[in-house]
N, C-alpha and C. Protein backbone atom coordinates (compact mmCIF):
# COMPACT_ATOMS: atom_id res chain seq x y z
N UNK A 1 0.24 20.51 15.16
CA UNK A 1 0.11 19.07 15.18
C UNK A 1 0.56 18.50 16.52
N UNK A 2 0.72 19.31 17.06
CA UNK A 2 1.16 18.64 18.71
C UNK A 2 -0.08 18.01 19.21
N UNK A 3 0.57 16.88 20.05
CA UNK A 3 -0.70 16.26 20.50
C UNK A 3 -0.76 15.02 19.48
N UNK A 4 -0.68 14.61 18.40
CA UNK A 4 -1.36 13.91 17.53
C UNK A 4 -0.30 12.95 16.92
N UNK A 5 -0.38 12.17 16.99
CA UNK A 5 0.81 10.89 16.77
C UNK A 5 0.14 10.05 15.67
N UNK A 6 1.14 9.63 14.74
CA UNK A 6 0.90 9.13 13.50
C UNK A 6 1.52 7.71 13.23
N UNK A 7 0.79 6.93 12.77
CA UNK A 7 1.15 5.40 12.51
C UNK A 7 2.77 5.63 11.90
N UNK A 8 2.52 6.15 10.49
CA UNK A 8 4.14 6.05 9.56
C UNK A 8 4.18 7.10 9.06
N UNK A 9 5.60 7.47 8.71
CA UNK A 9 6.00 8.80 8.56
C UNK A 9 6.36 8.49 7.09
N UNK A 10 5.73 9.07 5.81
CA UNK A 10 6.68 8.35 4.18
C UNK A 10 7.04 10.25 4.06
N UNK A 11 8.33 10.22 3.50
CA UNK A 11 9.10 10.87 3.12
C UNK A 11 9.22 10.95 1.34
N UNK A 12 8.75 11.64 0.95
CA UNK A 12 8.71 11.32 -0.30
C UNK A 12 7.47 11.23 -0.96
N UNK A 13 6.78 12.48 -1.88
CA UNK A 13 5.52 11.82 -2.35
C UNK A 13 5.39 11.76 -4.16
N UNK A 14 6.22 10.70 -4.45
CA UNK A 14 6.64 10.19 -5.87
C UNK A 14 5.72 9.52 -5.61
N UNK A 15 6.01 8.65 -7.37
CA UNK A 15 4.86 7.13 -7.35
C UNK A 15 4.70 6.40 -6.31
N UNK A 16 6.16 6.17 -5.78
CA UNK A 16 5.99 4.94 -5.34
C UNK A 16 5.09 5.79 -3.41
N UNK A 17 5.80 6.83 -2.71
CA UNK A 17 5.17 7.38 -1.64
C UNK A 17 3.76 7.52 -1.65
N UNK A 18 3.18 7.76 -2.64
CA UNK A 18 1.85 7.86 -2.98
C UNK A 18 1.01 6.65 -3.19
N UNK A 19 1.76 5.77 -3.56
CA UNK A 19 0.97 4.51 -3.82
C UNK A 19 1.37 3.50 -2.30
N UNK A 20 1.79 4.19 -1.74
CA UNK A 20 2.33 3.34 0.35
C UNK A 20 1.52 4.11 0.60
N UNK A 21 1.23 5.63 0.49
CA UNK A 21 0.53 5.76 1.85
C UNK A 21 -1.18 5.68 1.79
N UNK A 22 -1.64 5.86 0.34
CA UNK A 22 -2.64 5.29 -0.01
C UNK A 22 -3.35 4.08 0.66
N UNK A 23 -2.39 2.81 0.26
CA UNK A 23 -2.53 1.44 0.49
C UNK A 23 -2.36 1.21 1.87
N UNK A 24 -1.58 2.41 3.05
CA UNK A 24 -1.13 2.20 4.24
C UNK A 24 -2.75 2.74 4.87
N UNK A 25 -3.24 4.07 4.20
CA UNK A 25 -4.43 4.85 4.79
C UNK A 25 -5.45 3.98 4.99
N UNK A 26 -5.95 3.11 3.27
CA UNK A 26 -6.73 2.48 3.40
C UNK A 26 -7.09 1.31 4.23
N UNK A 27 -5.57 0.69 4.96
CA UNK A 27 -5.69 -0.34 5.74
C UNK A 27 -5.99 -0.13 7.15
N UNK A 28 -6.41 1.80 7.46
CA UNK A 28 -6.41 2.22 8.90
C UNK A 28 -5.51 2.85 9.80
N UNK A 29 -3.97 3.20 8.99
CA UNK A 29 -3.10 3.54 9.44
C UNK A 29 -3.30 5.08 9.28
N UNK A 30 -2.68 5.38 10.10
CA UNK A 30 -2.85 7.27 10.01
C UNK A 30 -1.15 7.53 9.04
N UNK A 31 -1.72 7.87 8.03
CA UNK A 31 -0.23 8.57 7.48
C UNK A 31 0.05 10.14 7.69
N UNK A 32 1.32 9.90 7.08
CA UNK A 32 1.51 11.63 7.25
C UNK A 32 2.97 11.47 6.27
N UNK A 33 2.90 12.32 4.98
CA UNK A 33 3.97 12.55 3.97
C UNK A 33 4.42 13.87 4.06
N UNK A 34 5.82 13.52 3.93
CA UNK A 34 6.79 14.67 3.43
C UNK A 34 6.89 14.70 1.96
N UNK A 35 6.92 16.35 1.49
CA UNK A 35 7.44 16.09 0.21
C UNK A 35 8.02 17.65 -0.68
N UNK A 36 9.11 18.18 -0.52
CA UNK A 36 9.59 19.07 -1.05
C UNK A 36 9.34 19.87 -1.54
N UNK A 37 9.00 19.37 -2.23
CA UNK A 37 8.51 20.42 -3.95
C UNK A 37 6.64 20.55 -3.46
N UNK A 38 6.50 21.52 -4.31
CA UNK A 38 5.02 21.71 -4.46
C UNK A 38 4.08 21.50 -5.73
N UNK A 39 4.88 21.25 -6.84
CA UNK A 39 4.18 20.40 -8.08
C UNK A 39 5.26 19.36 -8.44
N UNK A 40 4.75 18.39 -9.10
CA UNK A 40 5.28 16.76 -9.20
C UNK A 40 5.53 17.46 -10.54
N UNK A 41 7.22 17.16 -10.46
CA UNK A 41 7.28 17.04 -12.56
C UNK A 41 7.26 15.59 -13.00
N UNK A 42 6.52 15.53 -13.86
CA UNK A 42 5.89 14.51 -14.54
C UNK A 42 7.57 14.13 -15.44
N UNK A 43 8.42 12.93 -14.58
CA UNK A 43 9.28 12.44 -15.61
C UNK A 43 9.73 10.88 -14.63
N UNK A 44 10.03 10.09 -15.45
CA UNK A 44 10.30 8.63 -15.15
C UNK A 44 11.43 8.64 -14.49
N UNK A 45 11.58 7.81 -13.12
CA UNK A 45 12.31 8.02 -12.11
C UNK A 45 12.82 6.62 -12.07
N UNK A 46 11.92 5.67 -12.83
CA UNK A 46 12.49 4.67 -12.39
C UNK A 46 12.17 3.30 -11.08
N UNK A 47 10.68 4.24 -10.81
CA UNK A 47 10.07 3.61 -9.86
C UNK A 47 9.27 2.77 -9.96
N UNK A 48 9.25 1.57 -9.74
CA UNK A 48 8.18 0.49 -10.25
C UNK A 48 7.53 -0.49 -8.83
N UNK A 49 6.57 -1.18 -8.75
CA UNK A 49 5.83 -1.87 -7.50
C UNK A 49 5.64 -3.16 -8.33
N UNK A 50 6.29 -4.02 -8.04
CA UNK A 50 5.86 -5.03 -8.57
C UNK A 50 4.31 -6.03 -8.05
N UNK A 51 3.66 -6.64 -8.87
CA UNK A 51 2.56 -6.98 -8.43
C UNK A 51 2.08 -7.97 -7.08
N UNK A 52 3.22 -8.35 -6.87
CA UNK A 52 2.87 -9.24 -5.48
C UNK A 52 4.15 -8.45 -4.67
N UNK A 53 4.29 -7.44 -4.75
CA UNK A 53 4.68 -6.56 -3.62
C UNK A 53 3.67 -6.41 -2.47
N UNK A 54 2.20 -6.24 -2.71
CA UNK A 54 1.56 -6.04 -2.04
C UNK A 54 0.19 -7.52 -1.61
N UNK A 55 0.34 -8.01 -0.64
CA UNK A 55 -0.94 -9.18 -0.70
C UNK A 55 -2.15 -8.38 -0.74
């Protein structure tokens, strides 16, 4: 990846990382996620987006 520079860096690909870099991609931004693990366990974390979080 040298050479190649990226709008935002999300750390994290839970609900909520997944639903930023989505919404960040689609607006033209180049993302690029970190994320630990290699399968998501499916359990409530506690993460919520409220609806006018986003215009």
């Amino acid at each position: 990846m040298a050479g190649k520079f990226r709008n935002v860096l999300i750390v994290g690909g839970g609900v909520g990382g997944c639903a930023l870099a989505g919404h960040l991609g689609r607006g033209g931004l180049s993302v690029t996620m970190l994320e630990r693990l290699e399968t998501y366990s499916d359990r409530v974390r506690g993460e919520w987006m409220a609806p006018w979080g986003v215009a």
